[in-house]
PDB file of N, CA and C in Angstrom:
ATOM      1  N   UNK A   1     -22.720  21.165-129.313  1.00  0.00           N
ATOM      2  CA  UNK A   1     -22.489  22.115-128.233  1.00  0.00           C
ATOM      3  C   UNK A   1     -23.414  23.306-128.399  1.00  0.00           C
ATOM      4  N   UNK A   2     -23.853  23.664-127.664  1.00  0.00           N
ATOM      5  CA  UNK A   2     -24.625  24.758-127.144  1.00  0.00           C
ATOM      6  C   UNK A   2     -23.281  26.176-127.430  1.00  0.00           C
ATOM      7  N   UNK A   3     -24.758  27.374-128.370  1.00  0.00           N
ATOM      8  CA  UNK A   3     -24.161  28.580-128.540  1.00  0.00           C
ATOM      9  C   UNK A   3     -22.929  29.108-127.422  1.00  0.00           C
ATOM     10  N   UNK A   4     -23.511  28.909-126.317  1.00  0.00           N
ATOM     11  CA  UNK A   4     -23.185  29.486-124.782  1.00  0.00           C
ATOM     12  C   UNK A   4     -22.039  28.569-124.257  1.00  0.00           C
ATOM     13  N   UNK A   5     -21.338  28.163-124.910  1.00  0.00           N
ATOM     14  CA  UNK A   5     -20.588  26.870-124.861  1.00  0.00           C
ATOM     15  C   UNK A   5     -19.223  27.030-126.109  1.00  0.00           C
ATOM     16  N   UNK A   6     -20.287  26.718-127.225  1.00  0.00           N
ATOM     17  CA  UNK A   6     -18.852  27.151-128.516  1.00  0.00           C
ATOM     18  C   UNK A   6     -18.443  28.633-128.607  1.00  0.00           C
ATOM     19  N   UNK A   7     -18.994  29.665-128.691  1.00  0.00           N
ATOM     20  CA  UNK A   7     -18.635  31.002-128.771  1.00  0.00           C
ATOM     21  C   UNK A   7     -17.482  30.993-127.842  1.00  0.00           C
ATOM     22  N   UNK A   8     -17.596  30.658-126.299  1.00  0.00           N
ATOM     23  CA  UNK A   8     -16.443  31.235-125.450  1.00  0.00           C
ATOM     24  C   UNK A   8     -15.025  30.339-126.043  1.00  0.00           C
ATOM     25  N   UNK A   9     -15.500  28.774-126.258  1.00  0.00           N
ATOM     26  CA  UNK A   9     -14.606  27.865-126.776  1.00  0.00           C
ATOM     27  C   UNK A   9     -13.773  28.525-128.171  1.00  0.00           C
ATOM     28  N   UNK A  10     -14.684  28.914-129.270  1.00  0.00           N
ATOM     29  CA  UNK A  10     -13.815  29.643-130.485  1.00  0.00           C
ATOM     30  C   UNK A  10     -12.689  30.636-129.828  1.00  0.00           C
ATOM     31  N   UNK A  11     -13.338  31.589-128.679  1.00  0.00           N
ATOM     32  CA  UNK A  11     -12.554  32.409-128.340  1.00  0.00           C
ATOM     33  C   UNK A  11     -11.213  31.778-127.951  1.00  0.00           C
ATOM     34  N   UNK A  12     -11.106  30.608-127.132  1.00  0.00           N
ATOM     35  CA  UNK A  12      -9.752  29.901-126.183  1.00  0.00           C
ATOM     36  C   UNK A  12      -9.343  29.369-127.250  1.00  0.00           C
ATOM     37  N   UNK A  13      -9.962  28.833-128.237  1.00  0.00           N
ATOM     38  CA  UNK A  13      -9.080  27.904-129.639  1.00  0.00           C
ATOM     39  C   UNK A  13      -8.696  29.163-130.396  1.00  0.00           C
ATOM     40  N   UNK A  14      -8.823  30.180-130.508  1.00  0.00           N
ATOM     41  CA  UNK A  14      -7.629  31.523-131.490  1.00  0.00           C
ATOM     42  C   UNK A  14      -6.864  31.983-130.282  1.00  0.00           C
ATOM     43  N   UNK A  15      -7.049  32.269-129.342  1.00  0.00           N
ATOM     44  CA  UNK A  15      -5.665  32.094-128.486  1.00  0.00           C
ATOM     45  C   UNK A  15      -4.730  31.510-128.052  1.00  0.00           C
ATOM     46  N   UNK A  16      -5.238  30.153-127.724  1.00  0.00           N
ATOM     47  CA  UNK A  16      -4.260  29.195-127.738  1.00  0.00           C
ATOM     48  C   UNK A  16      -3.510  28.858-128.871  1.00  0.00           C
ATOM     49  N   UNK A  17      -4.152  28.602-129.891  1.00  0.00           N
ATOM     50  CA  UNK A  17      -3.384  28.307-131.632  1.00  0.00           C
ATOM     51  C   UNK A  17      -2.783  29.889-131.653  1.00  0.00           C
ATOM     52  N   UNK A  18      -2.676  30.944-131.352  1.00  0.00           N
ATOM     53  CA  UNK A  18      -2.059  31.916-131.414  1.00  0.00           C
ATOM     54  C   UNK A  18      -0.362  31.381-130.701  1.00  0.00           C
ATOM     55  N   UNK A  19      -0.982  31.128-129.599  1.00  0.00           N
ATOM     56  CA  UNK A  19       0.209  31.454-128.617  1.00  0.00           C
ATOM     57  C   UNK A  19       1.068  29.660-129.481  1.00  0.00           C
ATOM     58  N   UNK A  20       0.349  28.937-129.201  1.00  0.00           N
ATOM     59  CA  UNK A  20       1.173  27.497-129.851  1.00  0.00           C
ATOM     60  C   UNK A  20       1.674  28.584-131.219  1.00  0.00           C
ATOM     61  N   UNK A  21       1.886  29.156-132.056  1.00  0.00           N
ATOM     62  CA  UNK A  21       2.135  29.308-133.356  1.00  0.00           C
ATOM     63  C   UNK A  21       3.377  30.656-133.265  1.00  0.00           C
ATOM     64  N   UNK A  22       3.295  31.418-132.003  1.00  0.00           N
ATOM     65  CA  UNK A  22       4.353  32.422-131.676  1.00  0.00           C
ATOM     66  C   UNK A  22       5.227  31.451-130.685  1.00  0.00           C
ATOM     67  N   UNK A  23       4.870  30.801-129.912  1.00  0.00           N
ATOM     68  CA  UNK A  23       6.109  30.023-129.363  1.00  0.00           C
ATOM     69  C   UNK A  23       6.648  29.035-129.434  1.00  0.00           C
ATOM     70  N   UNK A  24       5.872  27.869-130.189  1.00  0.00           N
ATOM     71  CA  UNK A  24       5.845  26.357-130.348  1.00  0.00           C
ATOM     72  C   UNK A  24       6.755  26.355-131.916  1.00  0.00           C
ATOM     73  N   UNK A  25       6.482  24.974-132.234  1.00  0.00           N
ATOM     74  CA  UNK A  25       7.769  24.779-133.508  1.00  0.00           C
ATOM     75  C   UNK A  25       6.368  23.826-134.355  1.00  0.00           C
ATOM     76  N   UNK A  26       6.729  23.448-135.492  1.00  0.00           N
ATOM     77  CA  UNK A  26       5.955  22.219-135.516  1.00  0.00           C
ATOM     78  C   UNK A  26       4.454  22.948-135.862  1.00  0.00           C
ATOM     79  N   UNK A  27       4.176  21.455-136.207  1.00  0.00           N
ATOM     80  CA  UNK A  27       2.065  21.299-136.380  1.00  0.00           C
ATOM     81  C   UNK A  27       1.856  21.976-135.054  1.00  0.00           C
ATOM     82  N   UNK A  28       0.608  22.037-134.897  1.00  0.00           N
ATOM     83  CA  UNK A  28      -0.342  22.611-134.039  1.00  0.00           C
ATOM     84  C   UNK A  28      -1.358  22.008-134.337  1.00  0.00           C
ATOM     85  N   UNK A  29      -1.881  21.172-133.203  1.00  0.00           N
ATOM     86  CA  UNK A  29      -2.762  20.506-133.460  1.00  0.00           C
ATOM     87  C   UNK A  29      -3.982  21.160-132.270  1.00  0.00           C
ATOM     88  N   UNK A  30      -5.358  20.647-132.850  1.00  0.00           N
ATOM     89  CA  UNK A  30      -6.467  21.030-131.936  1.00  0.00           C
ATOM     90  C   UNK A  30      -7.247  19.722-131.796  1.00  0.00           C
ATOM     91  N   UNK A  31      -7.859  19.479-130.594  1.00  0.00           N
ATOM     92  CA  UNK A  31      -8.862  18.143-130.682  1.00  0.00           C
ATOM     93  C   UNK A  31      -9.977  18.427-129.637  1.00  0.00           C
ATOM     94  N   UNK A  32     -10.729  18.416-130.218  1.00  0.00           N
ATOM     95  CA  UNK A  32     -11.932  18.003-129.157  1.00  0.00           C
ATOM     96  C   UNK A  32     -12.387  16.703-128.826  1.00  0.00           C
ATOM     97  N   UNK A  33     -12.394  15.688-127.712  1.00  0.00           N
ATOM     98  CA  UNK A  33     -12.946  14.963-127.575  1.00  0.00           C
ATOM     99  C   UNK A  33     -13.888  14.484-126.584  1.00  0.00           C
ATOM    100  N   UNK A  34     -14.485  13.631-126.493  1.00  0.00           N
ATOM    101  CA  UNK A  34     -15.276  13.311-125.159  1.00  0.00           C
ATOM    102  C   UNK A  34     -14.448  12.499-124.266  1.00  0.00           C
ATOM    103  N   UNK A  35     -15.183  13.156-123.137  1.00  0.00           N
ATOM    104  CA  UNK A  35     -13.960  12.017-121.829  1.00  0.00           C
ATOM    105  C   UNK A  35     -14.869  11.338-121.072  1.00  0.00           C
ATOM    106  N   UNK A  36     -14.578   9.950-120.490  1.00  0.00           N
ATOM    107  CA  UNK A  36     -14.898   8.483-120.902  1.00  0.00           C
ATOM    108  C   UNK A  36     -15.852   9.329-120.135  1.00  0.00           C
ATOM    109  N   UNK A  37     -15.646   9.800-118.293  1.00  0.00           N
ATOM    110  CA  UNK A  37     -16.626  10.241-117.808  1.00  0.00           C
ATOM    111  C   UNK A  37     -17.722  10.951-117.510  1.00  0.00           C
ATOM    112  N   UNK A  38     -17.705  11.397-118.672  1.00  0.00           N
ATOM    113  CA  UNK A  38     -18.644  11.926-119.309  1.00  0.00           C
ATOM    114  C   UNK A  38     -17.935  13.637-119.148  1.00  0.00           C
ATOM    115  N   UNK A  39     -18.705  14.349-120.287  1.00  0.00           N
ATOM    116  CA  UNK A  39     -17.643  15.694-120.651  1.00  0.00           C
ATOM    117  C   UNK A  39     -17.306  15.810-121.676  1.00  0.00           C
ATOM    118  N   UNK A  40     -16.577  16.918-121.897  1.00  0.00           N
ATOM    119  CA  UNK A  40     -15.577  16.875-123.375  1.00  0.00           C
ATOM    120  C   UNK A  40     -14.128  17.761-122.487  1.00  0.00           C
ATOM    121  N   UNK A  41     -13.510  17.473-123.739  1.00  0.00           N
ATOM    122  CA  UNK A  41     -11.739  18.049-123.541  1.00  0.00           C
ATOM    123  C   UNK A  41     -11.586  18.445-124.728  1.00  0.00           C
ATOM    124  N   UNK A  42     -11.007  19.972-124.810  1.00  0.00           N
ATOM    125  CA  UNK A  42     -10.415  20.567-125.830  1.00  0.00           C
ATOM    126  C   UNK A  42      -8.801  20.804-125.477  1.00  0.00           C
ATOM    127  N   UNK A  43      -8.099  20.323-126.656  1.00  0.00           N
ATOM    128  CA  UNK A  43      -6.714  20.555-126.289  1.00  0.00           C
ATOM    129  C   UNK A  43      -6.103  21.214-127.451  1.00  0.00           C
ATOM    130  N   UNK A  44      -4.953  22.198-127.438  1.00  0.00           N
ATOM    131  CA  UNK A  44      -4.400  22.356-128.241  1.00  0.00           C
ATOM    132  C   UNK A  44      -2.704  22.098-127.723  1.00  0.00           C
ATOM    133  N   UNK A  45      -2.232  21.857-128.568  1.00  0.00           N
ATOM    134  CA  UNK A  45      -0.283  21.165-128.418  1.00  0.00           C
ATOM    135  C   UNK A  45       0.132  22.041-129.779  1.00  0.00           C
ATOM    136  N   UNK A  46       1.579  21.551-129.540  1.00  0.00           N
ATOM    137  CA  UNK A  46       2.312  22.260-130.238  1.00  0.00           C
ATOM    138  C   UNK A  46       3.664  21.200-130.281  1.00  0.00           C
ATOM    139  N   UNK A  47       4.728  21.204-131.075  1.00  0.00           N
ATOM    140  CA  UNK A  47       6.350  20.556-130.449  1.00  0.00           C
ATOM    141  C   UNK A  47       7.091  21.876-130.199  1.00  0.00           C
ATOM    142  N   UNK A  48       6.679  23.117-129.748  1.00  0.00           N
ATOM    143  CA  UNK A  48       7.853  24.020-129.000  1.00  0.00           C
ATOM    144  C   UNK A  48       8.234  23.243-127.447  1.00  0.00           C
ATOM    145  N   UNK A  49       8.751  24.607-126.862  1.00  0.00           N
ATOM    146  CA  UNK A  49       9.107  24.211-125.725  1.00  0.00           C
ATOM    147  C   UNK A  49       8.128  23.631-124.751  1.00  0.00           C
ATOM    148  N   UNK A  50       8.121  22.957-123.819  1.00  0.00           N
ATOM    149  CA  UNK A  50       7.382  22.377-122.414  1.00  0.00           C
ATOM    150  C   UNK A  50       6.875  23.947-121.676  1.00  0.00           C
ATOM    151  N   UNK A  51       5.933  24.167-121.341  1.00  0.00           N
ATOM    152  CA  UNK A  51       5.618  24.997-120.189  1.00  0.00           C
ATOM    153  C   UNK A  51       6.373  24.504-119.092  1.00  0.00           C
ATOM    154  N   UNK A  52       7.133  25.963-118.263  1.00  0.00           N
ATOM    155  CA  UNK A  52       8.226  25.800-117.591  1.00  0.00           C
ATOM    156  C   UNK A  52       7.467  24.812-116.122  1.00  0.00           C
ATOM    157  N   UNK A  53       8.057  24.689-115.522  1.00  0.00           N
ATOM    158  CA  UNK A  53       7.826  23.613-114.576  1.00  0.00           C
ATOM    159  C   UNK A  53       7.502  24.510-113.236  1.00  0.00           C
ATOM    160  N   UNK A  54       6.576  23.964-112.606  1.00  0.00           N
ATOM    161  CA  UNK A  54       5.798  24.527-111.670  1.00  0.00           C
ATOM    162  C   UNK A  54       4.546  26.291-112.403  1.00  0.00           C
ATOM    163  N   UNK A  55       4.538  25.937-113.903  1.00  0.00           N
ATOM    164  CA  UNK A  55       3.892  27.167-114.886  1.00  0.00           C
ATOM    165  C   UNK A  55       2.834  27.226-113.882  1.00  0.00           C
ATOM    166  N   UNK A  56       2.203  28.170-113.376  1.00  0.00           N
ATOM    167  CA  UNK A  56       0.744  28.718-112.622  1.00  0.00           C
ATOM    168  C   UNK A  56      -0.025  29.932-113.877  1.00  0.00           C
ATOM    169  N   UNK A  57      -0.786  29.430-114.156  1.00  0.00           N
ATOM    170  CA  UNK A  57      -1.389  30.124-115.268  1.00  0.00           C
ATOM    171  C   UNK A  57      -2.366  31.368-114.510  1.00  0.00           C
ATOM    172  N   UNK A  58      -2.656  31.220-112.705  1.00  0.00           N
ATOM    173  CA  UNK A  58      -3.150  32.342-112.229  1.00  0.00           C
ATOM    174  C   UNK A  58      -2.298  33.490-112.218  1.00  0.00           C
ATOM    175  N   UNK A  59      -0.869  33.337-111.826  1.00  0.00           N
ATOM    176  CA  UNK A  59       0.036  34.505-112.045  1.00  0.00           C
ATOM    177  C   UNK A  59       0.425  34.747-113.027  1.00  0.00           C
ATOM    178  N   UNK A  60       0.082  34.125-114.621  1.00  0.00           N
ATOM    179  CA  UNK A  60       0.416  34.415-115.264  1.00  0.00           C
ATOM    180  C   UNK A  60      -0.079  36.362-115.684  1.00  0.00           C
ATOM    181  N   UNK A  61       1.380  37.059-116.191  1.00  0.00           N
ATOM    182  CA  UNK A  61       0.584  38.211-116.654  1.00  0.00           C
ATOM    183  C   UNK A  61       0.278  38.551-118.070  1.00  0.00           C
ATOM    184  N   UNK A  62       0.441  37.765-118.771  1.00  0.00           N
ATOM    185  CA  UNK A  62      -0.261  37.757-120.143  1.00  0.00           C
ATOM    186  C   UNK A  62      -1.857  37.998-120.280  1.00  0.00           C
ATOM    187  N   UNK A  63      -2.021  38.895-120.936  1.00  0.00           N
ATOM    188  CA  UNK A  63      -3.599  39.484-121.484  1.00  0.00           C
ATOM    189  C   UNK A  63      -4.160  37.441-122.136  1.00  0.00           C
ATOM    190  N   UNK A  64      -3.284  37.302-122.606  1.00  0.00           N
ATOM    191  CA  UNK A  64      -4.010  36.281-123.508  1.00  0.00           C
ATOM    192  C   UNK A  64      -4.273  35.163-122.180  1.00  0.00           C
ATOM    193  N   UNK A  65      -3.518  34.693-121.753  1.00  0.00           N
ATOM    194  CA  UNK A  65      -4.072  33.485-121.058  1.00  0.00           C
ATOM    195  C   UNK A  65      -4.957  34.243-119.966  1.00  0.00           C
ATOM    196  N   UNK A  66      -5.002  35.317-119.626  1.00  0.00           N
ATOM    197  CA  UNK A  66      -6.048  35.616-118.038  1.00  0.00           C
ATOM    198  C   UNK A  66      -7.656  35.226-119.194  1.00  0.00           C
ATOM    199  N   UNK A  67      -7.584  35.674-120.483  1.00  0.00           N
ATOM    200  CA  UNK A  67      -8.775  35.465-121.392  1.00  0.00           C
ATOM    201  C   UNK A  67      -9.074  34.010-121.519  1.00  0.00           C
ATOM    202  N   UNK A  68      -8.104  33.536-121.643  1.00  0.00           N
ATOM    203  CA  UNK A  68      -8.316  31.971-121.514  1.00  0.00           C
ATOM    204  C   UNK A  68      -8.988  31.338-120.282  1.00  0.00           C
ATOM    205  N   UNK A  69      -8.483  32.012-119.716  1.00  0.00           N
ATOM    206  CA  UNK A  69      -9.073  31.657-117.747  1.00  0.00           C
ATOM    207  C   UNK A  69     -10.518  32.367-117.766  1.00  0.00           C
ATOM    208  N   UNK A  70     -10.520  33.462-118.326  1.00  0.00           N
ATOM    209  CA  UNK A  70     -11.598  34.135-118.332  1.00  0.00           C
ATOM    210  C   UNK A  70     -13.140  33.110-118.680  1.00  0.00           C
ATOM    211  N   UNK A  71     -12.681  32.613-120.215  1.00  0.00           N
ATOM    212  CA  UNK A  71     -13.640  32.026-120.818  1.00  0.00           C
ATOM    213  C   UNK A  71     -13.831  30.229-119.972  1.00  0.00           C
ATOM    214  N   UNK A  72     -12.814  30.208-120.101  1.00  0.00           N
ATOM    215  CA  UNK A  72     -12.947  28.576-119.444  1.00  0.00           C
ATOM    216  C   UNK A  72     -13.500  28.776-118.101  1.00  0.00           C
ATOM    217  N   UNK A  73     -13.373  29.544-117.243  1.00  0.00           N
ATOM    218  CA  UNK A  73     -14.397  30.077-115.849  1.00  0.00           C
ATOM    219  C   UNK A  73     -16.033  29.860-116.459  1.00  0.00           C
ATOM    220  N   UNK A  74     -16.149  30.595-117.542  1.00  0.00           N
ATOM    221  CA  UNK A  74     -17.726  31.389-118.056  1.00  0.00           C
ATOM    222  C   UNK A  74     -18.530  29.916-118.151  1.00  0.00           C
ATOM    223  N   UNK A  75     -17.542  28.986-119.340  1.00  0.00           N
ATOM    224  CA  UNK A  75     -18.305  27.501-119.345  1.00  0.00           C
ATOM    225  C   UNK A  75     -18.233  26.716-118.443  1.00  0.00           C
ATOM    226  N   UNK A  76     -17.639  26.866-116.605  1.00  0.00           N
ATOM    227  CA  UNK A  76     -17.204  26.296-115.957  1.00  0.00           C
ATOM    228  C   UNK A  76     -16.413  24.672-116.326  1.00  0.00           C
ATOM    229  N   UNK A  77     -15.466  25.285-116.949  1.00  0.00           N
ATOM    230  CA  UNK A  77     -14.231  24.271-117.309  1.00  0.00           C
ATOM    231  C   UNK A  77     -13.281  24.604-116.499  1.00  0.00           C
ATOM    232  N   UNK A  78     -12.117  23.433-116.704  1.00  0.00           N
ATOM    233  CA  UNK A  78     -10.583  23.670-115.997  1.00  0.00           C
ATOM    234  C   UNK A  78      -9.472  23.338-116.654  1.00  0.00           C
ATOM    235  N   UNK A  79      -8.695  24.503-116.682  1.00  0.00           N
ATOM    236  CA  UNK A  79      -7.387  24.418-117.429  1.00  0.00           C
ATOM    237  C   UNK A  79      -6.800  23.334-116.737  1.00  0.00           C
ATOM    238  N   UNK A  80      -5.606  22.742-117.877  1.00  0.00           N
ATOM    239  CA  UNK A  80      -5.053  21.785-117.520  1.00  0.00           C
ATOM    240  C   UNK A  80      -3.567  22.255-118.520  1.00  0.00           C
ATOM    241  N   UNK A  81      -2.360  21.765-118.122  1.00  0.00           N
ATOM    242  CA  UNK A  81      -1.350  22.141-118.915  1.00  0.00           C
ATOM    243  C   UNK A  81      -0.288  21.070-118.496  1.00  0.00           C
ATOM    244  N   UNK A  82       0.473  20.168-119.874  1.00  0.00           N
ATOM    245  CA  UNK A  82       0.965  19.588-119.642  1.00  0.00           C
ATOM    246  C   UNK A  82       2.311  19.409-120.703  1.00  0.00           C
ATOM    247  N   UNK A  83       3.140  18.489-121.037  1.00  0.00           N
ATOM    248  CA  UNK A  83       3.528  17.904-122.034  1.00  0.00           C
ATOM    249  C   UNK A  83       3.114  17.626-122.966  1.00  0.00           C
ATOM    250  N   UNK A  84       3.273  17.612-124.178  1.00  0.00           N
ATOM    251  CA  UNK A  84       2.356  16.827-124.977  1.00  0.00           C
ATOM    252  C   UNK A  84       2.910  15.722-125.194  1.00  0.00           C
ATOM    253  N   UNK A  85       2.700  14.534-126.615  1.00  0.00           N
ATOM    254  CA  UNK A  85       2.653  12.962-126.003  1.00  0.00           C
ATOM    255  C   UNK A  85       4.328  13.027-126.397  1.00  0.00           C
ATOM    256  N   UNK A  86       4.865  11.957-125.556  1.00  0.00           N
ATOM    257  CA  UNK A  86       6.625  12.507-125.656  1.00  0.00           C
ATOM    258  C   UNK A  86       7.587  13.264-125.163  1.00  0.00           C
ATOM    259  N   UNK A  87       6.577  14.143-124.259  1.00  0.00           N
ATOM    260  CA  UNK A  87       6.997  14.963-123.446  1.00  0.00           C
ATOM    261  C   UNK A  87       7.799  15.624-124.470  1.00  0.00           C
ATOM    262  N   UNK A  88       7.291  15.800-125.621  1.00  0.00           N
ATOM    263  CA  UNK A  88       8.139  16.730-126.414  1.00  0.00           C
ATOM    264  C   UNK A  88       7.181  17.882-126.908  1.00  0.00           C
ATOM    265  N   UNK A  89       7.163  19.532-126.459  1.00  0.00           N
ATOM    266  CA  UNK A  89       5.847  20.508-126.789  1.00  0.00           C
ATOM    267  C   UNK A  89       4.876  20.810-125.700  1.00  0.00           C
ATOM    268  N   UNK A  90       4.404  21.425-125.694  1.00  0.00           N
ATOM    269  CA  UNK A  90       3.328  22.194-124.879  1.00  0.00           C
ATOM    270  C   UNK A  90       1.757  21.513-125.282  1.00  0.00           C
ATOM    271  N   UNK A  91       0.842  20.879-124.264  1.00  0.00           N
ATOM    272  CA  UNK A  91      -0.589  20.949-124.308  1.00  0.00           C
ATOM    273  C   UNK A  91      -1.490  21.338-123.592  1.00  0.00           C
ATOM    274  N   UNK A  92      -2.410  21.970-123.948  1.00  0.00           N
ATOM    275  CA  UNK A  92      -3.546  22.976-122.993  1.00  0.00           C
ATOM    276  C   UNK A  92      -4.465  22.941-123.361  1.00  0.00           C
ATOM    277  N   UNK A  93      -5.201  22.231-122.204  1.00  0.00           N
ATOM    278  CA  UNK A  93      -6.511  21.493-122.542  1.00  0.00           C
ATOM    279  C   UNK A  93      -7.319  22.360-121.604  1.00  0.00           C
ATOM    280  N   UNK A  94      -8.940  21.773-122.308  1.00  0.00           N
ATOM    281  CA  UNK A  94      -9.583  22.930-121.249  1.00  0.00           C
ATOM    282  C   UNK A  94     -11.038  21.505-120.817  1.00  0.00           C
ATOM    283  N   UNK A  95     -11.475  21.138-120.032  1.00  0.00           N
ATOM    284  CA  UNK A  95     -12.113  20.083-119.154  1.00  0.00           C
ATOM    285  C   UNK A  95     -13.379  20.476-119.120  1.00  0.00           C
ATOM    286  N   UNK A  96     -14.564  20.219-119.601  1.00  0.00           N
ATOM    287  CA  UNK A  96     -15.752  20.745-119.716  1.00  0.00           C
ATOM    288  C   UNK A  96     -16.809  20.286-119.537  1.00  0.00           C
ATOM    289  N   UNK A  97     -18.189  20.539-119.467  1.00  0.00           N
ATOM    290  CA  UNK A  97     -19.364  19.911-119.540  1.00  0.00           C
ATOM    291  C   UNK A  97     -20.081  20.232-120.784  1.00  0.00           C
TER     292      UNK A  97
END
């Protein structure tokens, strides 16, 4: 990955492992991988609670996630927020080139 690429990414991986580690239970896991169609996906999970249902991360008013939005805008990525596998925990992935 390109400087202009990992720098904003370090930034969303200590916030997210922040927030998984003040609200989540459990490991905390991080993964980067490539997606089939070409891209990468960074995710971080947790086994706390599920992000509440219908979660909109634009109204969110937390300093930390508008930074998250912030940076994932800069590399033109897209948040994604789901279950993690089991539907047991929180995952927040970020969709990239």
């Amino acid at each position: 990955l390109s400087a202009a690429v990992a720098i904003p990414l370090g930034f969303i991986v200590t916030e997210l492992v922040t927030n998984a580690v003040k609200y989540g239970t459990g490991n905390v896991r991080v993964r980067l991988d490539d997606e089939p169609g070409g891209g990468h996906v960074l995710s971080v999970s947790n086994r706390g609670p599920t992000m509440p249902p219908g979660y909109d991360p634009a109204s969110s008013k937390g300093l930390g996630m508008k930074i998250v939005q912030s940076f994932a805008r800069k590399i033109g990525g897209k948040l994604r927020f789901a279950p993690d596998e089991g539907d047991q925990g929180a995952r927040i992935s970020v969709l990239f080139s």
